[in-house]
N, C-alpha and C. Protein backbone atom coordinates (compact mmCIF):
# COMPACT_ATOMS: atom_id res chain seq x y z
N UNK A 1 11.68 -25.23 -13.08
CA UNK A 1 11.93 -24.08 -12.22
C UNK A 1 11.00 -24.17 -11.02
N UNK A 2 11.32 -23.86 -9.50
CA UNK A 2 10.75 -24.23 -8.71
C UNK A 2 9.98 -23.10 -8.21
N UNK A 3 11.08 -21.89 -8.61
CA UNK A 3 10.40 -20.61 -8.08
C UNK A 3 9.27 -19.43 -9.30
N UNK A 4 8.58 -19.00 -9.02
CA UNK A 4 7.69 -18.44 -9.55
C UNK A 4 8.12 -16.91 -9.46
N UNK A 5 8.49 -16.24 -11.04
CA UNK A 5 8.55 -14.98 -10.75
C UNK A 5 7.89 -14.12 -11.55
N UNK A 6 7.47 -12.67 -10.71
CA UNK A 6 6.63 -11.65 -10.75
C UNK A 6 7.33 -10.33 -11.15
N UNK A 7 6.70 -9.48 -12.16
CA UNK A 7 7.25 -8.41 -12.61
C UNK A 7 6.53 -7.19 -11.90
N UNK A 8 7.29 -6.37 -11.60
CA UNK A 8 6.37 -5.33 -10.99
C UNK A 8 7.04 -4.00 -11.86
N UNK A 9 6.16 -2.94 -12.05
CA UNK A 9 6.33 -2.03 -13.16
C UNK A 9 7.05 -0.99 -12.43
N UNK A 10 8.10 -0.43 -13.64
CA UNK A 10 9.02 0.83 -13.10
C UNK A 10 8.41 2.20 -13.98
N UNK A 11 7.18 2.25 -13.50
CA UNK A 11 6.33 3.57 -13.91
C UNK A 11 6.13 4.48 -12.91
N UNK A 12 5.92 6.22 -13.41
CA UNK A 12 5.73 6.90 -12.44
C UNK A 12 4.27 6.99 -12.86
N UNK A 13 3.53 6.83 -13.20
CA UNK A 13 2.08 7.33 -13.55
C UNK A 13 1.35 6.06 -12.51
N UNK A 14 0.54 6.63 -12.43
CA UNK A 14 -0.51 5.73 -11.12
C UNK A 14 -1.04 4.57 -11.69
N UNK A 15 -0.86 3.69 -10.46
CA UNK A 15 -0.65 2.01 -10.65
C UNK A 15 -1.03 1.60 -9.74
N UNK A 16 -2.04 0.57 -9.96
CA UNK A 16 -2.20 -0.61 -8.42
C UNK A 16 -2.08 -1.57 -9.10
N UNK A 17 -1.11 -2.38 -8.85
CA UNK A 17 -0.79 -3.74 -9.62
C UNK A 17 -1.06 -4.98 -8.17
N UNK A 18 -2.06 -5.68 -8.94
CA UNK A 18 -2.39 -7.11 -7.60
C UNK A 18 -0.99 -8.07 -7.88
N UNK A 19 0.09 -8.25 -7.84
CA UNK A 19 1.26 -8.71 -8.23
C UNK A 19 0.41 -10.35 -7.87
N UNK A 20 0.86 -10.93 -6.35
CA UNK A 20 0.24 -11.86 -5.85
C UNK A 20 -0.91 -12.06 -5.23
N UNK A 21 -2.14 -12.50 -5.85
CA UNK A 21 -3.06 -12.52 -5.08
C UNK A 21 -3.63 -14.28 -4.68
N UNK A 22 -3.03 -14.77 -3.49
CA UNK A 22 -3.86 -16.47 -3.30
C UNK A 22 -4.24 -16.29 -1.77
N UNK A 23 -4.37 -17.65 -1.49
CA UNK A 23 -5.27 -18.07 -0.56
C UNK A 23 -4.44 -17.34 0.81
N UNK A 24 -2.85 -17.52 0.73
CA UNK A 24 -1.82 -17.31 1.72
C UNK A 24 -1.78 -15.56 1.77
N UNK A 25 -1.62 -14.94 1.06
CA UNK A 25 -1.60 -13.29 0.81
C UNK A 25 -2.05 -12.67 -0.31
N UNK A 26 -2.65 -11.38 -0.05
CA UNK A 26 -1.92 -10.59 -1.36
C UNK A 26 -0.97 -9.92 -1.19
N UNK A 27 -0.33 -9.30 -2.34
CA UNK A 27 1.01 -8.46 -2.44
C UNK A 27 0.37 -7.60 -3.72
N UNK A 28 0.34 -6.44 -3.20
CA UNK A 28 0.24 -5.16 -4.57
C UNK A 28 1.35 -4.23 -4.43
N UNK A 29 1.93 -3.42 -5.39
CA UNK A 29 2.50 -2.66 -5.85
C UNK A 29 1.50 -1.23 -6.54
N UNK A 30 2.23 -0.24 -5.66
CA UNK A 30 1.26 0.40 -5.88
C UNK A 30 2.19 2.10 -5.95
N UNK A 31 1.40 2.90 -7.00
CA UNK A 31 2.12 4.46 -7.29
C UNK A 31 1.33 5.62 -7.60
N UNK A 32 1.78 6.64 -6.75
CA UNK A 32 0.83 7.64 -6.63
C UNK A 32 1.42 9.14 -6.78
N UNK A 33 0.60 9.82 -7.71
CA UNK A 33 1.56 11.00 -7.70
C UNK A 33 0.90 12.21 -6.84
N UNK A 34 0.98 13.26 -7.39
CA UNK A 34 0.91 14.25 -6.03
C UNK A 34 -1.07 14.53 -6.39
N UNK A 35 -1.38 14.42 -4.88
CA UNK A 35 -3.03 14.12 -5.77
C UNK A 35 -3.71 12.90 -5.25
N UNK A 36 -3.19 12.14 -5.66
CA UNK A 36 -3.59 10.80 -5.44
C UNK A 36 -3.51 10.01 -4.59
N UNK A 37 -4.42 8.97 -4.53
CA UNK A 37 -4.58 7.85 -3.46
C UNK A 37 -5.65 6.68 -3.49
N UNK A 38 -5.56 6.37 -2.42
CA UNK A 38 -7.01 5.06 -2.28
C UNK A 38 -8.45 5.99 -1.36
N UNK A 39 -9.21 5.62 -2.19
CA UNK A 39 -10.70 6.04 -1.33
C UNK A 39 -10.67 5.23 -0.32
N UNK A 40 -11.25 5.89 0.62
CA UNK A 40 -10.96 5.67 2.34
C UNK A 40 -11.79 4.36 2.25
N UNK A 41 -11.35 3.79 3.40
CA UNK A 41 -11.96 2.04 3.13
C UNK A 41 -11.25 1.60 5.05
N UNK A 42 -11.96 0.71 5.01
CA UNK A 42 -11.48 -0.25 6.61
C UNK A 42 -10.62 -1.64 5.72
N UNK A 43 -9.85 -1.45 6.66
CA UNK A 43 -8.55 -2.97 6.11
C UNK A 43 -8.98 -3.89 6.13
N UNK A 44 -9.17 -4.70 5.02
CA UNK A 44 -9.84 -6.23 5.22
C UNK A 44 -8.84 -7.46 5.48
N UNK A 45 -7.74 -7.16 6.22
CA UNK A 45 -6.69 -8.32 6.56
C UNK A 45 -5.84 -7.15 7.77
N UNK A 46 -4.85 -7.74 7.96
CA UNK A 46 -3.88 -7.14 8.79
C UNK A 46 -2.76 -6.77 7.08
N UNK A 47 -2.20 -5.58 7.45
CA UNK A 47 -1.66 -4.41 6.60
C UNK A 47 -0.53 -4.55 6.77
N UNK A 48 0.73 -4.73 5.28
CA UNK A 48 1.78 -4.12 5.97
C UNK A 48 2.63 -3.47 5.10
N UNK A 49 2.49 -2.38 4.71
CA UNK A 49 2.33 -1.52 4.05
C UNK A 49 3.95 -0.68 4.24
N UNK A 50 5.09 -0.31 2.88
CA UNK A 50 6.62 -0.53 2.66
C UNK A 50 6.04 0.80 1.87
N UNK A 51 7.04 1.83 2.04
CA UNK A 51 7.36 3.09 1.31
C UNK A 51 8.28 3.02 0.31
N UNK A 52 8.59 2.49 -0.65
CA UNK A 52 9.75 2.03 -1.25
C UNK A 52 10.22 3.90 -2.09
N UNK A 53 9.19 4.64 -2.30
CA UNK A 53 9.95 6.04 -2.36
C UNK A 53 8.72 7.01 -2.44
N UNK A 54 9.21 8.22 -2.15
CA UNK A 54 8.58 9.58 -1.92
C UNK A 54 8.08 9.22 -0.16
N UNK A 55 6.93 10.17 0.16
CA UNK A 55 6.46 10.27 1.02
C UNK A 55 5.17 9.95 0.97
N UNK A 56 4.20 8.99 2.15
CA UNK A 56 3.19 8.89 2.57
C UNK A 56 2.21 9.57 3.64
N UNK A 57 1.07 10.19 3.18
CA UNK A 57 0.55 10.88 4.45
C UNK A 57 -1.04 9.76 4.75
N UNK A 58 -0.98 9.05 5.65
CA UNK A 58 -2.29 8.28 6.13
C UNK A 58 -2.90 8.78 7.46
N UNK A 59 -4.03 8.48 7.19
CA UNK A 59 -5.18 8.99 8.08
C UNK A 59 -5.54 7.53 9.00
N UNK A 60 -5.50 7.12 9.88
CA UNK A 60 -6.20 5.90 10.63
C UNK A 60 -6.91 5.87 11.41
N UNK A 61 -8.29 5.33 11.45
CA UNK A 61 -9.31 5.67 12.36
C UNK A 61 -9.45 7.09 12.31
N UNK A 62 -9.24 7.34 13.65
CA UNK A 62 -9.64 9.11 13.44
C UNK A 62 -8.72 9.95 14.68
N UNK A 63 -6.95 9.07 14.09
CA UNK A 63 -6.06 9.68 14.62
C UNK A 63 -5.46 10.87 13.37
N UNK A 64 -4.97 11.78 13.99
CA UNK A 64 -4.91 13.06 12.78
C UNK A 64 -3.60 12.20 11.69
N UNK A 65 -3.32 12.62 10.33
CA UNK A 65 -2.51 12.29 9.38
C UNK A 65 -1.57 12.21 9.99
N UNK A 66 -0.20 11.03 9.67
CA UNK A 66 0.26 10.95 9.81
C UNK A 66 1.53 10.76 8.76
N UNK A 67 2.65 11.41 8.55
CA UNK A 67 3.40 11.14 7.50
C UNK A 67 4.34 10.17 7.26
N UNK A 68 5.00 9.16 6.73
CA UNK A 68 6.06 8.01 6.72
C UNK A 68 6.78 8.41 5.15
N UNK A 69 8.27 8.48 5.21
CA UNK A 69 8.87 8.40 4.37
C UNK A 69 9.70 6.89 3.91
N UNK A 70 10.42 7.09 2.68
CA UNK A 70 10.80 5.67 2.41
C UNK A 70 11.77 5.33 3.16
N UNK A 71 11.20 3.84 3.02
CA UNK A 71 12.33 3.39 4.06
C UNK A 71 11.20 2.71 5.03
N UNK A 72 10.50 3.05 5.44
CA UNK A 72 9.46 2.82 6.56
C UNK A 72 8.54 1.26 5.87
N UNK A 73 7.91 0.51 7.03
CA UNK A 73 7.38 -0.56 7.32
C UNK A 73 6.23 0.00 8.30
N UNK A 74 4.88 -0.02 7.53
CA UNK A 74 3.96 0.32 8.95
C UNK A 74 3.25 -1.08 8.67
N UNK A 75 2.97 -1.44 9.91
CA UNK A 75 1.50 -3.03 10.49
C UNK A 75 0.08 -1.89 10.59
N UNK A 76 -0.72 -2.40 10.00
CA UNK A 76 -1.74 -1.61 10.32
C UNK A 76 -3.02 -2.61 10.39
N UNK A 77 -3.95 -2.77 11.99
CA UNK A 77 -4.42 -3.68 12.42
C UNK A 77 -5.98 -3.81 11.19
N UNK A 78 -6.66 -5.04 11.18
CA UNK A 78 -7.52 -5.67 10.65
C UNK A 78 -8.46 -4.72 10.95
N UNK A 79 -9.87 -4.05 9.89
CA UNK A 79 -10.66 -3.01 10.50
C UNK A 79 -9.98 -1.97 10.55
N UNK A 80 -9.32 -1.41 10.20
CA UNK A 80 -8.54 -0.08 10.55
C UNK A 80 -9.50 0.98 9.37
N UNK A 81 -9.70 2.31 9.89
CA UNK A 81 -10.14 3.10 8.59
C UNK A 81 -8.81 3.90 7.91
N UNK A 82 -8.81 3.52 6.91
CA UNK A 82 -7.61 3.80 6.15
C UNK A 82 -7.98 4.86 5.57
N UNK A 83 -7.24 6.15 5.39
CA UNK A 83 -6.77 6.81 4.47
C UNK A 83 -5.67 7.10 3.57
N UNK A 84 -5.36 6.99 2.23
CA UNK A 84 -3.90 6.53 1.92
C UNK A 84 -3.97 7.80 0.84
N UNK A 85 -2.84 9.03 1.01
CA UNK A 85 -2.42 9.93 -0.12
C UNK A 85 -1.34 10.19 -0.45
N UNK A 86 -0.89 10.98 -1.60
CA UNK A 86 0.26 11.49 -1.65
C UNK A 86 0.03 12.78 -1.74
N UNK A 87 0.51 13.25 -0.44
CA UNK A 87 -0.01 15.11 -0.66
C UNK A 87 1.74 16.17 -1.55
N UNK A 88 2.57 15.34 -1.77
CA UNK A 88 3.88 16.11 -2.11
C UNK A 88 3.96 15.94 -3.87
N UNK A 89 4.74 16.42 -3.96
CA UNK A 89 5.16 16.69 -5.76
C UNK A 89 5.99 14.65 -5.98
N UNK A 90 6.54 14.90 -5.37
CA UNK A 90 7.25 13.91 -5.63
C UNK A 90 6.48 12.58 -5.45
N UNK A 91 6.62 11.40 -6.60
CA UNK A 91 6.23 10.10 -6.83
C UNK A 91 5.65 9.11 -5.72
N UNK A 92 4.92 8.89 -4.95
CA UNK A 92 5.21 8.04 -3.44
C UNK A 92 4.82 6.32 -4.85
N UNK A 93 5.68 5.47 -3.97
CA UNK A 93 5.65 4.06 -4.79
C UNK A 93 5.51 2.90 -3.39
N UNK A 94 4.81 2.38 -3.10
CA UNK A 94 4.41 1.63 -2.11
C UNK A 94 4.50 0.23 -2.24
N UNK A 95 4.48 -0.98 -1.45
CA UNK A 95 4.30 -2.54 -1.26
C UNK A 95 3.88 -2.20 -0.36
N UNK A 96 2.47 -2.99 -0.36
CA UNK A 96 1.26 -3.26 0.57
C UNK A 96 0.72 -4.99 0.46
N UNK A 97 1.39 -5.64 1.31
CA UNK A 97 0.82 -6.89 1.57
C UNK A 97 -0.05 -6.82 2.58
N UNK A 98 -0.95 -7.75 2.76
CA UNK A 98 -2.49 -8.43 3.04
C UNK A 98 -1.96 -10.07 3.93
N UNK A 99 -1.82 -10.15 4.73
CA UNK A 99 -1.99 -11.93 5.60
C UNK A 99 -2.58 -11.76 6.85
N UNK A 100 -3.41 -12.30 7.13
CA UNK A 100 -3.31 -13.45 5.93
C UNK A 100 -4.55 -12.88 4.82
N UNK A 101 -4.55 -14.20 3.72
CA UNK A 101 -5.44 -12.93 2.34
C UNK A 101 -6.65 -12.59 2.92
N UNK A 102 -7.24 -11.67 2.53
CA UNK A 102 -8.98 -11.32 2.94
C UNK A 102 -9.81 -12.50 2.34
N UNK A 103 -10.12 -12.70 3.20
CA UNK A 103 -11.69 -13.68 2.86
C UNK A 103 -12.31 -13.02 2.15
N UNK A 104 -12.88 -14.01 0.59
CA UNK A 104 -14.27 -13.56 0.21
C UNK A 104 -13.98 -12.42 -1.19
């Protein structure tokens, strides 16, 4: 078999799964319920970050929140201060790739 395949989980309870992590990218899968998120952090690669369902509210640098529903594709530059939540009732379920991977 030439191709390599990856399971990613159909859970609603909160998840950061490193699906792919090498030299070329990472790829996580990631789920958040109402509440939840990532502790604020600066991007250690260039971001590109897929709403696959619910709604996202992010904070960047120190432009005010901003909301993205599914469906959406945001690039979010190298160094960026990230804030990542789910402020709604409903499930937010995310793909967040990393390229190229973070050094180190």
């Amino acid at each position: 078999m030439i191709e390599k395949e990856y399971k990613l989980s159909t859970t609603n309870e909160k998840s950061i799964e490193k699906i792919v992590f090498d030299e070329n990218l990472h790829y996580l899968h990631m789920v958040f319920n109402k509440g939840e998120g990532l502790p604020e952090h600066l991007s250690n690669s260039n971001v590109y970050m897929t709403v696959i369902r619910g709604r996202l509210s992010i904070g960047l640098d120190d432009q005010e929140i901003h909301e993205y529903k599914a469906g959406t594709l945001l690039k979010i530059p190298f160094q960026t201060k990230m804030n990542v939540r789910n402020v709604y009732d409903e499930t937010l379920e995310l793909i967040v790739v990393k390229a190229p991977a973070p050094k180190g």
